[in-house]
C-alpha atoms as a PDB file:
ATOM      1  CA  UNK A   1     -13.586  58.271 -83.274  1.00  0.00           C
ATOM      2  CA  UNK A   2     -16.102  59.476 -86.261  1.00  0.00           C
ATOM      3  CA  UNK A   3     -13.671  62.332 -87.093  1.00  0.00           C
ATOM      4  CA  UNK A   4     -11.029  60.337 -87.179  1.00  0.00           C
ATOM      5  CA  UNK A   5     -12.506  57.547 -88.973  1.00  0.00           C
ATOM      6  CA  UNK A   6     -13.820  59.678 -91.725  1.00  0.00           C
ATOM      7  CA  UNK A   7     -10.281  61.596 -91.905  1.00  0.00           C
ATOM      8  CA  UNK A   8      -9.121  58.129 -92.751  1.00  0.00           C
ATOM      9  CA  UNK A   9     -12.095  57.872 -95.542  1.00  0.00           C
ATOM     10  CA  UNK A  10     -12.026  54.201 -96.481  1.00  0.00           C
ATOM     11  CA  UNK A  11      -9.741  53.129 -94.127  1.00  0.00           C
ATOM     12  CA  UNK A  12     -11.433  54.430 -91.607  1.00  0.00           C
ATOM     13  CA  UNK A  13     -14.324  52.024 -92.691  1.00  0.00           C
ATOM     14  CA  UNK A  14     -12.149  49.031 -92.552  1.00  0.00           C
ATOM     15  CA  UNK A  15     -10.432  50.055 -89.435  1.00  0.00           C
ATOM     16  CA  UNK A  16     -13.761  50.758 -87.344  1.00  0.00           C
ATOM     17  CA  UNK A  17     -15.203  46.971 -88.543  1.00  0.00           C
ATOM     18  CA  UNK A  18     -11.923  45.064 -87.640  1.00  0.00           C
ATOM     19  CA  UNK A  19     -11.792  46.742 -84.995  1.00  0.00           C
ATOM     20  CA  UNK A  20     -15.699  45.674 -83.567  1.00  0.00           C
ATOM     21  CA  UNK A  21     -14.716  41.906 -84.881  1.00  0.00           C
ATOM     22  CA  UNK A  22     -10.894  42.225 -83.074  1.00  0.00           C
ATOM     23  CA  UNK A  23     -12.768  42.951 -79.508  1.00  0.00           C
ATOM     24  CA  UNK A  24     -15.808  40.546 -80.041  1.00  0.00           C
ATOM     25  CA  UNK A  25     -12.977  38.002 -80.875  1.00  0.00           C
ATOM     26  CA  UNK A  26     -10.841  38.602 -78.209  1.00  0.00           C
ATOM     27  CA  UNK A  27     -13.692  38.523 -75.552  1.00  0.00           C
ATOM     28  CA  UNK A  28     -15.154  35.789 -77.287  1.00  0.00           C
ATOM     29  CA  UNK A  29     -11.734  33.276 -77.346  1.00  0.00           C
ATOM     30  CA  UNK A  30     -10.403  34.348 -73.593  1.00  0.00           C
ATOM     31  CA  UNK A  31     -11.614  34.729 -70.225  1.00  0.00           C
ATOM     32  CA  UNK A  32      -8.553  36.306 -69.199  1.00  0.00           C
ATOM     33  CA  UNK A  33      -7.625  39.798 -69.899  1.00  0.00           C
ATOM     34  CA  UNK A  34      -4.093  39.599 -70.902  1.00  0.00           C
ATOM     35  CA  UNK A  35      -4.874  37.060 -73.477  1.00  0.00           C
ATOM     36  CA  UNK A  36      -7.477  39.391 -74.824  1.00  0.00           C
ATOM     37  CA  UNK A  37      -5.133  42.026 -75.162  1.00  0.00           C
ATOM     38  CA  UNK A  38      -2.389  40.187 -76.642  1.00  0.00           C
ATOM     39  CA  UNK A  39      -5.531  38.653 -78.961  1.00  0.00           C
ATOM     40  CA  UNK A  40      -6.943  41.888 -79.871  1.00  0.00           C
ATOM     41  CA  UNK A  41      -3.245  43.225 -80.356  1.00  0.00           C
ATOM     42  CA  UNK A  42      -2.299  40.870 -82.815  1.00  0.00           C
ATOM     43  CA  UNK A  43      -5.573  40.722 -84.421  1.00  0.00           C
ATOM     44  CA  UNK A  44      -5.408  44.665 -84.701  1.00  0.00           C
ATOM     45  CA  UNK A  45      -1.500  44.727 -86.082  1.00  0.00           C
ATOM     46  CA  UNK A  46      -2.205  42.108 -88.861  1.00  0.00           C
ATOM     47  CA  UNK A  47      -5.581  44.194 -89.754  1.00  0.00           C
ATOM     48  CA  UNK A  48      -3.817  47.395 -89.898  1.00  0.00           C
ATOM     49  CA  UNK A  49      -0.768  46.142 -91.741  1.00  0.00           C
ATOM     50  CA  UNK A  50      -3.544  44.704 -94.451  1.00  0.00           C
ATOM     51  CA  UNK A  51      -5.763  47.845 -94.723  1.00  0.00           C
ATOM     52  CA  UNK A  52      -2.701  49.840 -95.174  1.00  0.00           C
ATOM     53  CA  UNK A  53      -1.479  47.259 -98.158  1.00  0.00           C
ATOM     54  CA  UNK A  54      -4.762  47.087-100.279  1.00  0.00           C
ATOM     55  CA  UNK A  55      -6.583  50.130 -99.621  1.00  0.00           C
ATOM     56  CA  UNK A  56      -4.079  52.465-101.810  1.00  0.00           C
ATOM     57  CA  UNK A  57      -6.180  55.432-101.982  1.00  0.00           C
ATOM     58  CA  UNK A  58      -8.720  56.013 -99.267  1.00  0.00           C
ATOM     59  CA  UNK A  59      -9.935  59.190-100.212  1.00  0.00           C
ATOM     60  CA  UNK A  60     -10.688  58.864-103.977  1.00  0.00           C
ATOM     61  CA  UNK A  61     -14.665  59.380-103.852  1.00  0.00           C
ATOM     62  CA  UNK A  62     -16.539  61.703-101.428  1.00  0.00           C
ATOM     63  CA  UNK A  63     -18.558  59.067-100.081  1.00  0.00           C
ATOM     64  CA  UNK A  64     -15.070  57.598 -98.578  1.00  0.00           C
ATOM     65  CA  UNK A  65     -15.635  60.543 -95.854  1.00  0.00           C
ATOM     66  CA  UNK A  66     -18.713  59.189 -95.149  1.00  0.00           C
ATOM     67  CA  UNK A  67     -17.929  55.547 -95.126  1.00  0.00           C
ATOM     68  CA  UNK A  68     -15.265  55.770 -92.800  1.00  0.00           C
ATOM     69  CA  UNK A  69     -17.187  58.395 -90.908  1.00  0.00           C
ATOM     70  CA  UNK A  70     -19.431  55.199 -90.123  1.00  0.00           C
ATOM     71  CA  UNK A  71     -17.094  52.553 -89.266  1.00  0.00           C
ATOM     72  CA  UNK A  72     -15.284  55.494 -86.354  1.00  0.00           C
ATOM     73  CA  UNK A  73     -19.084  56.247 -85.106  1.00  0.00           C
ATOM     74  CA  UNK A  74     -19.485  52.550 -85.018  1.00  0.00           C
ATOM     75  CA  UNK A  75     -16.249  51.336 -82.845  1.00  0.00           C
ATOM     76  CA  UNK A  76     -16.192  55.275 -80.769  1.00  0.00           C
ATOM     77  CA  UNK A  77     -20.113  53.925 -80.068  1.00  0.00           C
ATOM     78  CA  UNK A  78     -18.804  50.107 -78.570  1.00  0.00           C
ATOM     79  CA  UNK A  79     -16.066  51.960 -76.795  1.00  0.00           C
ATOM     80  CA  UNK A  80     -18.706  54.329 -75.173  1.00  0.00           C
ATOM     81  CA  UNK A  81     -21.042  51.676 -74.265  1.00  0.00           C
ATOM     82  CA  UNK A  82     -18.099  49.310 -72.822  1.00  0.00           C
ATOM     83  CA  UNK A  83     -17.253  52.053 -70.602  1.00  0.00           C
ATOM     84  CA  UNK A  84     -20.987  52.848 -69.393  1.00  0.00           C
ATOM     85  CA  UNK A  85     -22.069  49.105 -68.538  1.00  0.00           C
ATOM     86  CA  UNK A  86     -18.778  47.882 -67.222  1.00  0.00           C
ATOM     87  CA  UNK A  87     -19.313  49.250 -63.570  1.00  0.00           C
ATOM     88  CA  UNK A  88     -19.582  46.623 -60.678  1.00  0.00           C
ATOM     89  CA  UNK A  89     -23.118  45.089 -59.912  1.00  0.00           C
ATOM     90  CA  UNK A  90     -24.934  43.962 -56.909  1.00  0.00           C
ATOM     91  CA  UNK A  91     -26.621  40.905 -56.623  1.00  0.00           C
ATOM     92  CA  UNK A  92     -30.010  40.878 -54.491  1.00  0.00           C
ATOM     93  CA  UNK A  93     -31.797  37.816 -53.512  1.00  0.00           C
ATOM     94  CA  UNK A  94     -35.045  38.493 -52.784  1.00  0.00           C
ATOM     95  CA  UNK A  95     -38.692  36.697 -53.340  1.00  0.00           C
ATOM     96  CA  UNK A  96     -38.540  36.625 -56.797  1.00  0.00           C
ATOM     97  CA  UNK A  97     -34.679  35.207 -56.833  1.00  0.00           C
ATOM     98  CA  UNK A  98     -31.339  36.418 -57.699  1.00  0.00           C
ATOM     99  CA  UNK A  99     -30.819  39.435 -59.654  1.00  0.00           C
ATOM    100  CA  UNK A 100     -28.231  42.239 -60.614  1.00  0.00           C
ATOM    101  CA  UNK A 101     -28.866  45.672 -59.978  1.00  0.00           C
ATOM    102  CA  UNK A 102     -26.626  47.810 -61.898  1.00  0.00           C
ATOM    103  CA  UNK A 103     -24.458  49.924 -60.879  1.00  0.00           C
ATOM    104  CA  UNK A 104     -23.368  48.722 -57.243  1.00  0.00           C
ATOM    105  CA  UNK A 105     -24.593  50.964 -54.469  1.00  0.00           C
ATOM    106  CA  UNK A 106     -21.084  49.510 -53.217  1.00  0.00           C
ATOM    107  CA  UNK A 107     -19.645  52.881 -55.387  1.00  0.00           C
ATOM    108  CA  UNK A 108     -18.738  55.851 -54.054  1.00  0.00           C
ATOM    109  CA  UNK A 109     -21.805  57.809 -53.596  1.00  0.00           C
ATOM    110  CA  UNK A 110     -20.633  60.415 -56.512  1.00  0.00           C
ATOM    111  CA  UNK A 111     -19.406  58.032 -58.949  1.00  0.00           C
ATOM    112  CA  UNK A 112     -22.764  55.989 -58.053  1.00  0.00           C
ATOM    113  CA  UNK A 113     -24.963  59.276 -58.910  1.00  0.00           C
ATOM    114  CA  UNK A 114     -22.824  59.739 -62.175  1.00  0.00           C
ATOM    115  CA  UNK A 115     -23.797  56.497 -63.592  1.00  0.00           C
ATOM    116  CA  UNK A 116     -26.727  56.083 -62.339  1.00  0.00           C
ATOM    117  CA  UNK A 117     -28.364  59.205 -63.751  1.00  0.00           C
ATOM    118  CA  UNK A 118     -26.222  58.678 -66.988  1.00  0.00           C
ATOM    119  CA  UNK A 119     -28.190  58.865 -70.155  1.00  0.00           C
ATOM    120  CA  UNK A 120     -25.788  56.578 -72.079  1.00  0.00           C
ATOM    121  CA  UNK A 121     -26.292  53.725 -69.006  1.00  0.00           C
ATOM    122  CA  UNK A 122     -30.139  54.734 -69.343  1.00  0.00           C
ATOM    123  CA  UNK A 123     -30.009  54.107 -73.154  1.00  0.00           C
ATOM    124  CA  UNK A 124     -28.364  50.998 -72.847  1.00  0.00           C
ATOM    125  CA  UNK A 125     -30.060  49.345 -69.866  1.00  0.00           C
ATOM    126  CA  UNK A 126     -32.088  46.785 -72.324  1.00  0.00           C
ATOM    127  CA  UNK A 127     -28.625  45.238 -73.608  1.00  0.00           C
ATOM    128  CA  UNK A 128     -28.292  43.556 -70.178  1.00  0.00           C
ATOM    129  CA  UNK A 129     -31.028  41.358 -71.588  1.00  0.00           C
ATOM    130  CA  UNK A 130     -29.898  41.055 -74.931  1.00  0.00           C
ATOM    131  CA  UNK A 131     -28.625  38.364 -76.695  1.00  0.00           C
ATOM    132  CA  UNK A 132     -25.428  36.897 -76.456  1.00  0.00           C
ATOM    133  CA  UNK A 133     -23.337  38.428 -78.779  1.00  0.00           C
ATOM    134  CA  UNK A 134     -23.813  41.683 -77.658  1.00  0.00           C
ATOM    135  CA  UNK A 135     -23.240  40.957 -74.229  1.00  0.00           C
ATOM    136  CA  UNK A 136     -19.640  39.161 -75.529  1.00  0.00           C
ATOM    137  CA  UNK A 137     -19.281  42.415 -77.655  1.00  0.00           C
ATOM    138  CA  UNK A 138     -19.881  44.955 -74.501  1.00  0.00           C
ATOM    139  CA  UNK A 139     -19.969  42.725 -71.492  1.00  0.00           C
ATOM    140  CA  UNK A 140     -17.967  40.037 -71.600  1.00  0.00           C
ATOM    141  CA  UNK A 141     -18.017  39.230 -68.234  1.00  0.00           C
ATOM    142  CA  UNK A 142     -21.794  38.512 -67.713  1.00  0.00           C
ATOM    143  CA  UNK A 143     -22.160  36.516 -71.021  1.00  0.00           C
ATOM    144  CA  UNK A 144     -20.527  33.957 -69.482  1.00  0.00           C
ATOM    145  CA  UNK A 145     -22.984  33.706 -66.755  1.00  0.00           C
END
């Protein structure tokens, strides 16, 4: 997503942003996931028809590479993190109360080891007590807990 963003130069930019606000939107507005997708679909054609019509030349200045270089690493990063916290949970009741234990020994035992020992999952572990638009950003599903 980084080298494509900053092959796009400016664009790029503008495309990585709307697309962070399009998701955050769509999860935000919907609870179901066809109406996110048809959300985030829209959103994304109307964006992309816009950038298209008033950024003219995207790659005027160096610094466009670099712009849009950002706004790729920026949406590739939310794509990578959706994908690394969006494995089931357990909940364990216990003493001290509910809680989720992430991932789901309920996996296969591979899959379970994968994520488990994943350094992206381990990097991430402190959003699942983050604040709320984070969790709508890359867990949509437990911010509405």
């Amino acid at each position: 997503m980084t080298a494509l963003g900053a092959r796009r130069g400016l664009s790029g930019l503008a495309w990585g942003l709307a697309g962070l606000a399009a998701c955050f939107l769509a999860n935000a507005l919907s609870g179901s996931a066809l109406i996110s997708l048809l959300i985030a679909g829209l959103l994304g054609a109307g964006v992309g028809t816009a950038i298209t019509r008033r950024i003219q030349n995207p790659l005027d200045q160096p610094w466009h590479l670099g712009a849009g270089a950002a706004g790729g690493f920026a949406l590739g990063g939310v794509l990578i993190a959706t994908l690394a916290l969006n494995f089931p949970l357990d909940v364990r009741v216990d003493a001290q109360g509910s809680r989720g234990v992430y991932p789901s020994v309920s996996l296969p035992p591979a899959l379970y080891t994968a994520v488990r020992g994943s350094a992206i999952q381990n990097g991430l572990r402190g959003t699942w007590g983050s604040n709320a638009a984070v969790k709508t950003l890359l867990m949509p599903d437990q911010a509405r807990r």
